[in-house]
PDB file of N, CA and C in Angstrom:
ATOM      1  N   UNK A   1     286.054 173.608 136.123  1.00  0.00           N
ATOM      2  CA  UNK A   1     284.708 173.525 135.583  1.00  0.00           C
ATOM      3  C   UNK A   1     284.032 174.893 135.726  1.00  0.00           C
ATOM      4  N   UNK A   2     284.036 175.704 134.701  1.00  0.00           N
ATOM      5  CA  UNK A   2     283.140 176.524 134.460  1.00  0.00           C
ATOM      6  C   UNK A   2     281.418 176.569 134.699  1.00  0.00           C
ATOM      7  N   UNK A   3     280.290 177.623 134.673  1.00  0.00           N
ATOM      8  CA  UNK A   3     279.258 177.266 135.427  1.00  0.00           C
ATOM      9  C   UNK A   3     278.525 177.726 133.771  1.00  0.00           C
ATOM     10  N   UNK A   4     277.966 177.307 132.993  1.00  0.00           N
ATOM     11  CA  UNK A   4     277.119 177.159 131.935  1.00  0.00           C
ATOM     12  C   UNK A   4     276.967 178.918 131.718  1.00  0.00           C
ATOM     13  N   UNK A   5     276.890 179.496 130.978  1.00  0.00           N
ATOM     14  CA  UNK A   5     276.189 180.375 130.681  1.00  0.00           C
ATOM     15  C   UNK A   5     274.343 180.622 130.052  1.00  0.00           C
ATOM     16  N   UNK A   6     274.373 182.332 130.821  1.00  0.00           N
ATOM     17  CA  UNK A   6     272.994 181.975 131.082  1.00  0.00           C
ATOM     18  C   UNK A   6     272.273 182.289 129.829  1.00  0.00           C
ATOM     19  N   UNK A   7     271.265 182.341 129.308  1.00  0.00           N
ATOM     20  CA  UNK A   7     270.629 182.391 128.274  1.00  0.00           C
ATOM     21  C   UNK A   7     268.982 183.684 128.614  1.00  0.00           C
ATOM     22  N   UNK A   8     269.043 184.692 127.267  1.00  0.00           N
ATOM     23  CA  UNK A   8     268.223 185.361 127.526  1.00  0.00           C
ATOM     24  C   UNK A   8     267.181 185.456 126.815  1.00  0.00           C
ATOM     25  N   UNK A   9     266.302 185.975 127.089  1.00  0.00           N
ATOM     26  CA  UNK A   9     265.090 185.780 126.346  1.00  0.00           C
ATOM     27  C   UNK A   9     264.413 186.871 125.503  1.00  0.00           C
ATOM     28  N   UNK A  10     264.465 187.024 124.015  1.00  0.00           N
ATOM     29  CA  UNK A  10     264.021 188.016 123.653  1.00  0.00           C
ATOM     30  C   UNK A  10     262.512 188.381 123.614  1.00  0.00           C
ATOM     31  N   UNK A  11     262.487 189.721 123.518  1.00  0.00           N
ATOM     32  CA  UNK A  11     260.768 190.583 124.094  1.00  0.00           C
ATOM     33  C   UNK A  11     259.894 189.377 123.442  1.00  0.00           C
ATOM     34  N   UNK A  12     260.015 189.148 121.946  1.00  0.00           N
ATOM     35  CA  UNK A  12     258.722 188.185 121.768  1.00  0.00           C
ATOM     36  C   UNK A  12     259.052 186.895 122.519  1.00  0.00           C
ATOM     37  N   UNK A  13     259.663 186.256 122.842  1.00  0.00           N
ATOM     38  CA  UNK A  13     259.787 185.498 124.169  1.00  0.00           C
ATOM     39  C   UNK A  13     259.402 185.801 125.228  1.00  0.00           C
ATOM     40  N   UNK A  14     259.329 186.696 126.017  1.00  0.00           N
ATOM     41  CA  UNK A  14     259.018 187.516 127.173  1.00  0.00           C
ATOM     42  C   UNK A  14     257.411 187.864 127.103  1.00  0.00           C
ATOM     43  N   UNK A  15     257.129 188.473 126.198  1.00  0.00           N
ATOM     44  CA  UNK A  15     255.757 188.665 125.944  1.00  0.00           C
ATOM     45  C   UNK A  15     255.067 187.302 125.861  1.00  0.00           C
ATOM     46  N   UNK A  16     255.385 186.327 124.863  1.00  0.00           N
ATOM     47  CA  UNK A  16     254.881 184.843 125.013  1.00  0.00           C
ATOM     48  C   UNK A  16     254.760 184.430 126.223  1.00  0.00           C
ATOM     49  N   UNK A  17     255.791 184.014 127.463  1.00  0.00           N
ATOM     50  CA  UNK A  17     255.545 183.828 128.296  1.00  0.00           C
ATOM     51  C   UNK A  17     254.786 184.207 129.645  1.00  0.00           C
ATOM     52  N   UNK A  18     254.551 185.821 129.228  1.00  0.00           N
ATOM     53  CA  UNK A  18     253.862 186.251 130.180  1.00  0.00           C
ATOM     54  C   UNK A  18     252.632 185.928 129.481  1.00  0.00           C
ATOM     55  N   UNK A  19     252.191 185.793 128.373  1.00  0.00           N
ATOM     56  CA  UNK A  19     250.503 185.734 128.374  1.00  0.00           C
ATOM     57  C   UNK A  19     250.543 184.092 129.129  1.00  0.00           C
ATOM     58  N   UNK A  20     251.403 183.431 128.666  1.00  0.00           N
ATOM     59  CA  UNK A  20     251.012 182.058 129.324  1.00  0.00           C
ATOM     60  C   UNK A  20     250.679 182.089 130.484  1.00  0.00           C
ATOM     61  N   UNK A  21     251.509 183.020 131.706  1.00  0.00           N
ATOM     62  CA  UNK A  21     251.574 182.726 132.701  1.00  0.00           C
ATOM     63  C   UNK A  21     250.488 183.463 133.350  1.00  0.00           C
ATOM     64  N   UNK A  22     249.945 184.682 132.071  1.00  0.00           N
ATOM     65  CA  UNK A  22     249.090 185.136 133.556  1.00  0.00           C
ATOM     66  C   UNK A  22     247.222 184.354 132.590  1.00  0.00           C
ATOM     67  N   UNK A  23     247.289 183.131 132.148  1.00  0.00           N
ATOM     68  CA  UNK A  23     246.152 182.556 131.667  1.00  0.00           C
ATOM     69  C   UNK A  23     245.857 181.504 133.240  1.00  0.00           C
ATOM     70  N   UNK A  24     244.786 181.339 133.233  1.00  0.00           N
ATOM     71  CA  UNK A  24     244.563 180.153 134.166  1.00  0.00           C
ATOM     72  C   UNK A  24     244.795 178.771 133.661  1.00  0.00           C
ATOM     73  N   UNK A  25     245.364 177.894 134.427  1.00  0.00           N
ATOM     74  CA  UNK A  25     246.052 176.711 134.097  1.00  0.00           C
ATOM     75  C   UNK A  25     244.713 175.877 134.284  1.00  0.00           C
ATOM     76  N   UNK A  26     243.823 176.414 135.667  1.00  0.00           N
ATOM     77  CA  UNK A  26     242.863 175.099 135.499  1.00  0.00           C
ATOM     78  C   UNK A  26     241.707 175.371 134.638  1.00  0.00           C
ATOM     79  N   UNK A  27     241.845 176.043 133.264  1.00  0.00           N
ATOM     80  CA  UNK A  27     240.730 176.218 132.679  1.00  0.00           C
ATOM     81  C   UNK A  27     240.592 175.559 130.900  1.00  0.00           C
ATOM     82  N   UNK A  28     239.914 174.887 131.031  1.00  0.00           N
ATOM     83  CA  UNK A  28     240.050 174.471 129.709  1.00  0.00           C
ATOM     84  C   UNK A  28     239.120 174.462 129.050  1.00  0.00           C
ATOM     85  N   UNK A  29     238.505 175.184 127.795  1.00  0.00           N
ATOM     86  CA  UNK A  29     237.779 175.032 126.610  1.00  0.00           C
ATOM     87  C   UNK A  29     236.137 175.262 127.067  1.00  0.00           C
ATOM     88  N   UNK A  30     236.479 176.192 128.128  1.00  0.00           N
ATOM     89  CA  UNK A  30     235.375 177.090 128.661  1.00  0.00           C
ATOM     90  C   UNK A  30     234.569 177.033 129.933  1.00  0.00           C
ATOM     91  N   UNK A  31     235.964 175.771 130.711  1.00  0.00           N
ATOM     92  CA  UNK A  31     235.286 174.865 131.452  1.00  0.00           C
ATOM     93  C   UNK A  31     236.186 175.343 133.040  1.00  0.00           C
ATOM     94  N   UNK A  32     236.075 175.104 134.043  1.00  0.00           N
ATOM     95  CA  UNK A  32     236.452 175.292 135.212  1.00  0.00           C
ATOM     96  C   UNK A  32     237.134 173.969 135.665  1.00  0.00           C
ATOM     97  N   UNK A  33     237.961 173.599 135.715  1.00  0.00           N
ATOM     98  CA  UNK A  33     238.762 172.379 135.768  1.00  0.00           C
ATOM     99  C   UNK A  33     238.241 171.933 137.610  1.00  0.00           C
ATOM    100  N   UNK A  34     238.550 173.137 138.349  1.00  0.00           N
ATOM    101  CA  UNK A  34     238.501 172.950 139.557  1.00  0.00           C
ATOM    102  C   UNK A  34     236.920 172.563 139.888  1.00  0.00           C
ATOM    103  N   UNK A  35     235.736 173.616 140.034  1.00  0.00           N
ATOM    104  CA  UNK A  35     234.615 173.528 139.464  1.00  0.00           C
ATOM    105  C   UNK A  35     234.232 172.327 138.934  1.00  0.00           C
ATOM    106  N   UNK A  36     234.841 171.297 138.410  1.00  0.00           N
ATOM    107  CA  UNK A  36     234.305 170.375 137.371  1.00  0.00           C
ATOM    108  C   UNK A  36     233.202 169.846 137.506  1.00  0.00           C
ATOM    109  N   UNK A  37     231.851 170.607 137.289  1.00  0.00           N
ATOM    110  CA  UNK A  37     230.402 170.496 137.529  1.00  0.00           C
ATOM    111  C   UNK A  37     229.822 169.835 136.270  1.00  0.00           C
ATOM    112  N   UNK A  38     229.816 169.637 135.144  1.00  0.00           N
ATOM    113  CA  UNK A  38     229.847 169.672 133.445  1.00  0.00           C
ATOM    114  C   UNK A  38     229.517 170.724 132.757  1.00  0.00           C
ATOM    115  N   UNK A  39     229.016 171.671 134.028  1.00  0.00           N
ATOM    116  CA  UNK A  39     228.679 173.010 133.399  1.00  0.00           C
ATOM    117  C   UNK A  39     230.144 174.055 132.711  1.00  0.00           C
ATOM    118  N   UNK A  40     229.356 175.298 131.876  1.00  0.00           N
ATOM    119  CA  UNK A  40     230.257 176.620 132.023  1.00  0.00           C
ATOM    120  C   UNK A  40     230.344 177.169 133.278  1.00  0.00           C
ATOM    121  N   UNK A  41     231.142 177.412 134.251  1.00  0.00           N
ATOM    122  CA  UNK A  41     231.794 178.397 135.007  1.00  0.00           C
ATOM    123  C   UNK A  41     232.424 179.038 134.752  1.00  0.00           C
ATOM    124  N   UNK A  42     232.428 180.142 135.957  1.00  0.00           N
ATOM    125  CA  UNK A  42     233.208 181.489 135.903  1.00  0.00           C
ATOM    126  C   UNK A  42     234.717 180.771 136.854  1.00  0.00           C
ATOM    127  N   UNK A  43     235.591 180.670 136.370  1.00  0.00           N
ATOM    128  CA  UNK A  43     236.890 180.139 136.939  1.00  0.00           C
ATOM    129  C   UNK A  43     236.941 181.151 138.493  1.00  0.00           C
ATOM    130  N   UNK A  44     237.352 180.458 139.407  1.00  0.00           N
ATOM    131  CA  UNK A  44     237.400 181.631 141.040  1.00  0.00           C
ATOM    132  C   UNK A  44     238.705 182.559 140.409  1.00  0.00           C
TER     133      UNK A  44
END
């Protein structure tokens, strides 16, 4: 049994994923997820 080969990711892949990753996850649609006041916040 052989071990899968690995798979790479080209630059517009790479670039895609880094904007994802460096966005905040708890922020949504202008809102502070964590914060969840009903107000706009500034995300910490």
């Amino acid at each position: 049994m052989t071990a899968p080969e690995i798979s790479h990711m080209t630059y517009q892949q790479y670039r895609a994923a880094r904007r994802l990753v460096h966005e905040c996850c708890n922020y949504d649609c202008g809102n502070c997820l964590l914060l969840d006041n009903g107000e706009e916040c500034v995300c910490p």
